[in-house]
N, C-alpha and C. Protein backbone atom coordinates (compact mmCIF):
# COMPACT_ATOMS: atom_id res chain seq x y z
N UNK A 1 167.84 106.70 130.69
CA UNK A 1 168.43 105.53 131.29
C UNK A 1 167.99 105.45 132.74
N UNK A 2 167.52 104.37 133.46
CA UNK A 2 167.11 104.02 134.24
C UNK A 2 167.93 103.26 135.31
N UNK A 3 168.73 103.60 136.33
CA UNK A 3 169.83 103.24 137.30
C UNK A 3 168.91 102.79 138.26
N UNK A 4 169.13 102.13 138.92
CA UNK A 4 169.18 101.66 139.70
C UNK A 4 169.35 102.03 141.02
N UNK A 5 168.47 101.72 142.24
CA UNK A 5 169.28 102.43 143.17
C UNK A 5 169.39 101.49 144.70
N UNK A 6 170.30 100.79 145.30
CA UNK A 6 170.28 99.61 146.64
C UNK A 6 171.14 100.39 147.91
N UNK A 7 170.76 99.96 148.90
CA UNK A 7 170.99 100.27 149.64
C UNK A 7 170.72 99.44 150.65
N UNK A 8 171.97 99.12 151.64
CA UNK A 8 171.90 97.84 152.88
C UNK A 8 170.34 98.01 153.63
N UNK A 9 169.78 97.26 154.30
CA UNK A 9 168.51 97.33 154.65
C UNK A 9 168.93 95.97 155.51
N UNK A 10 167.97 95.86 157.04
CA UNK A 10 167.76 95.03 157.73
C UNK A 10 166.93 93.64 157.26
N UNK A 11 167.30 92.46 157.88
CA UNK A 11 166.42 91.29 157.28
C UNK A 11 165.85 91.14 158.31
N UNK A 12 165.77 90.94 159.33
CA UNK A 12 165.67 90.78 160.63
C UNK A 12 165.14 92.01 161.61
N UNK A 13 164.24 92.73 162.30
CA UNK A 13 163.55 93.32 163.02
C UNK A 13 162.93 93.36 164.37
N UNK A 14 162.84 93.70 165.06
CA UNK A 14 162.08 93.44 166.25
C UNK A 14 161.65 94.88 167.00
N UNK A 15 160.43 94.83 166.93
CA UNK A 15 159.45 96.34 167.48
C UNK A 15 158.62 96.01 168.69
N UNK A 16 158.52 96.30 170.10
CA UNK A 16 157.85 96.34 171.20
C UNK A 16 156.73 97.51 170.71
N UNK A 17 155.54 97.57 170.79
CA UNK A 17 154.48 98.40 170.91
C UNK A 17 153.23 98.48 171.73
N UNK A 18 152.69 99.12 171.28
CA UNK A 18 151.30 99.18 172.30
C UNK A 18 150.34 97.41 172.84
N UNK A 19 150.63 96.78 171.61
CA UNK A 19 149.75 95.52 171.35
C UNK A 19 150.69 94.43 171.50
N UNK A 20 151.57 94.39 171.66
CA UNK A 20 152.63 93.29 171.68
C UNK A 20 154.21 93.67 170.94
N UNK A 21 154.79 92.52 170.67
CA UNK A 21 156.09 92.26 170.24
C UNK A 21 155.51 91.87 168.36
N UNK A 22 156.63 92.82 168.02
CA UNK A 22 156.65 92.66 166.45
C UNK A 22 157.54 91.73 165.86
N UNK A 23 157.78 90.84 165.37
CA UNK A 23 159.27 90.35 164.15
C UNK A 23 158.84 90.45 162.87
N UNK A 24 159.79 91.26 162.27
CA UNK A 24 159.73 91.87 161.04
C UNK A 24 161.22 91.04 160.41
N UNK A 25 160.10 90.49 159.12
CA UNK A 25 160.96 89.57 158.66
C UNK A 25 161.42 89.19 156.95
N UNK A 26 162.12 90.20 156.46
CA UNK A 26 162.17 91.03 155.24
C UNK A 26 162.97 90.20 154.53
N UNK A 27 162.73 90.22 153.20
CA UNK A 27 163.16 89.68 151.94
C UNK A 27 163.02 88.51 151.24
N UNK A 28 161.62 87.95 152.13
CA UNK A 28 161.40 86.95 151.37
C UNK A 28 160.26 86.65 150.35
N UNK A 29 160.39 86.26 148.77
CA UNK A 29 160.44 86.43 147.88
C UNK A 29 158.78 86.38 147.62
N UNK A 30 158.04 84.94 148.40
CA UNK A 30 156.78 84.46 148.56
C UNK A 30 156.17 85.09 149.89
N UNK A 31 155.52 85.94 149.75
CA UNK A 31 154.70 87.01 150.48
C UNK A 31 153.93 86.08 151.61
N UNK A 32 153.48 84.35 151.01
CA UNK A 32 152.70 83.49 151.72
C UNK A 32 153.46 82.85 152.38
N UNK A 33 154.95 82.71 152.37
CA UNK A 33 155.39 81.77 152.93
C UNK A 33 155.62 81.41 153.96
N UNK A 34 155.52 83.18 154.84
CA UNK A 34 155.33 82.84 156.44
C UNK A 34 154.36 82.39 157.18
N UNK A 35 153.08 82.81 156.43
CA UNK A 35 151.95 82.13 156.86
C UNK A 35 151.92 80.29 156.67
N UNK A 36 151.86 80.69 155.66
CA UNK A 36 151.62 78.68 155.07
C UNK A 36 152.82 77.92 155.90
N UNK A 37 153.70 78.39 155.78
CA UNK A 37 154.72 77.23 156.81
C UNK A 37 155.21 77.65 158.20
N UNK A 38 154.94 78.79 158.79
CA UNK A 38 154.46 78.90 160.82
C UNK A 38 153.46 79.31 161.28
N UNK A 39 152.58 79.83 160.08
CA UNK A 39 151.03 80.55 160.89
C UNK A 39 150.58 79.79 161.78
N UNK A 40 150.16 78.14 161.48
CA UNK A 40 149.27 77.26 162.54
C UNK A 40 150.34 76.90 163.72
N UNK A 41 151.57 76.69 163.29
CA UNK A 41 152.46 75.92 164.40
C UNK A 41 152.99 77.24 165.31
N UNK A 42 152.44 78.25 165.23
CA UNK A 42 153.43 79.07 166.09
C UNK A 42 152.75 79.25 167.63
N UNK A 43 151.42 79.50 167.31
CA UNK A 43 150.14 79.75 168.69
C UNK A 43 149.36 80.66 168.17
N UNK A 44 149.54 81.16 169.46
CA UNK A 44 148.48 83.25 169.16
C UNK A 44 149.77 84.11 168.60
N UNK A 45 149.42 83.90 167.32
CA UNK A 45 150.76 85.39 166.27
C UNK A 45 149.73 85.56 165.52
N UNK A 46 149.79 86.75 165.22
CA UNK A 46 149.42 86.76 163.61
C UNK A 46 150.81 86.94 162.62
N UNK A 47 150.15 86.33 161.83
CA UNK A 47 151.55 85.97 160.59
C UNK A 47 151.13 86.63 159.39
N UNK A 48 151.87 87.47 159.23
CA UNK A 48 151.51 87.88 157.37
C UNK A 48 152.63 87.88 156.51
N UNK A 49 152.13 88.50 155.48
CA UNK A 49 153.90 88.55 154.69
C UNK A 49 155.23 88.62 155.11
N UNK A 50 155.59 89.28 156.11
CA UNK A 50 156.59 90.00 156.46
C UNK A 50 157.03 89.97 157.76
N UNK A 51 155.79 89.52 158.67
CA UNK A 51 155.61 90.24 160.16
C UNK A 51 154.95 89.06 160.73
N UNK A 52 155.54 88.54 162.19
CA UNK A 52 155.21 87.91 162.80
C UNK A 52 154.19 88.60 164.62
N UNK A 53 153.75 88.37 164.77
CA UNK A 53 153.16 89.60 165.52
C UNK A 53 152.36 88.85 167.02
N UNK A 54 152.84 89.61 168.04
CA UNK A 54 152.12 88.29 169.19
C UNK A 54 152.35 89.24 170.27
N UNK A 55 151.06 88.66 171.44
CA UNK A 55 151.05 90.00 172.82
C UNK A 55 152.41 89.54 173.79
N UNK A 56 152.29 88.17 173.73
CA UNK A 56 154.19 87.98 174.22
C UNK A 56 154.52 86.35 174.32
N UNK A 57 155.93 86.46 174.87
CA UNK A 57 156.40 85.29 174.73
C UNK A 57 155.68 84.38 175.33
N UNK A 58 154.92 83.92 176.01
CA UNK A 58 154.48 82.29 176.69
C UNK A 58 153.27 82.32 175.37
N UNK A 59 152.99 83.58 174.51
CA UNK A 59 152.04 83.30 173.65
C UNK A 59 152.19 82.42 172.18
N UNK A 60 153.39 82.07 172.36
CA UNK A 60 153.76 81.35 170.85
C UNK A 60 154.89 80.28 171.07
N UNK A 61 155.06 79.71 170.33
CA UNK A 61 156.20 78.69 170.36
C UNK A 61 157.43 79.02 169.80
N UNK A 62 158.59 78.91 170.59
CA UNK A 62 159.45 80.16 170.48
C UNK A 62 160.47 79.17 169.35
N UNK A 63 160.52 78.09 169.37
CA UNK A 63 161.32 76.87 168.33
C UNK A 63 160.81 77.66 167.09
N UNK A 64 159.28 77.11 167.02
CA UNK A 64 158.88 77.94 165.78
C UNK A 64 159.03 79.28 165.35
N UNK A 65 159.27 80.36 165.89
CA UNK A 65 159.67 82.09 165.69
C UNK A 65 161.30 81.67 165.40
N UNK A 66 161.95 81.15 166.02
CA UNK A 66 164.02 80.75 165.63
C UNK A 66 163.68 80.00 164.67
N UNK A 67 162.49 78.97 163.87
CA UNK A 67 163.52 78.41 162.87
C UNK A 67 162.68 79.42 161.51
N UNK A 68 161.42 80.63 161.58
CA UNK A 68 161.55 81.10 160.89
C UNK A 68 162.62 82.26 160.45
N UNK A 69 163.07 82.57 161.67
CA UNK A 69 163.92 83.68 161.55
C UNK A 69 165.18 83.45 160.93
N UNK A 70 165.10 81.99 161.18
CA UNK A 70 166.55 81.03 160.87
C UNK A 70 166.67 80.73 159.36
N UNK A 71 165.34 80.87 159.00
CA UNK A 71 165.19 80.62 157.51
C UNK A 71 165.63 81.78 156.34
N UNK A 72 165.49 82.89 157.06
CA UNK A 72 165.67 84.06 156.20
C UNK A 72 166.86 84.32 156.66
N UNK A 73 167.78 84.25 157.59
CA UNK A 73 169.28 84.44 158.27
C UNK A 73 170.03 83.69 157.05
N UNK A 74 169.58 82.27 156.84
CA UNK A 74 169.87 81.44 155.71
C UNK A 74 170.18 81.43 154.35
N UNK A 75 169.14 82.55 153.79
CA UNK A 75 168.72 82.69 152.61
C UNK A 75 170.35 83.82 152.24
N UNK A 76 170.05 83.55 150.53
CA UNK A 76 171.03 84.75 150.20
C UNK A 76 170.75 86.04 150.36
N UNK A 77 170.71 86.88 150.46
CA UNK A 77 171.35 88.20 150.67
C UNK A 77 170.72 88.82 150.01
């Protein structure tokens, strides 16, 4: 028999590093969806599945980073 196993986990992230500011942006279902709907509108990020990624703030459009973040704050659980 095969159980199962969950445990609370963050949706929401944020990592300072060597290269810039990270937002890590977990649980959403379509791996593309951050790209295809803020990759072009955000500035200089790179956008992938999960992770929004930029050397800093005057580098992106900060409306666009709140209403993705806003989107997954949104979502169920």
């Amino acid at each position: 028999m095969l159980m199962e196993k969950t445990r609370e986990f963050y949706q929401i992230g944020l990592s300072a590093n060597q290269t810039g500011i990270s937002v890590y942006i977990l649980g959403i279902n379509d791996k593309t969806y951050l790209a295809k709907t803020y990759g072009k509108k955000i500035g200089k990020a790179s956008v992938t599945g999960y992770c929004i990624k930029f050397k800093t703030l005057k580098d992106i459009n900060i409306e666009v980073l709140e209403a993705a973040i806003r989107y997954r704050v949104e979502q169920e659980p």
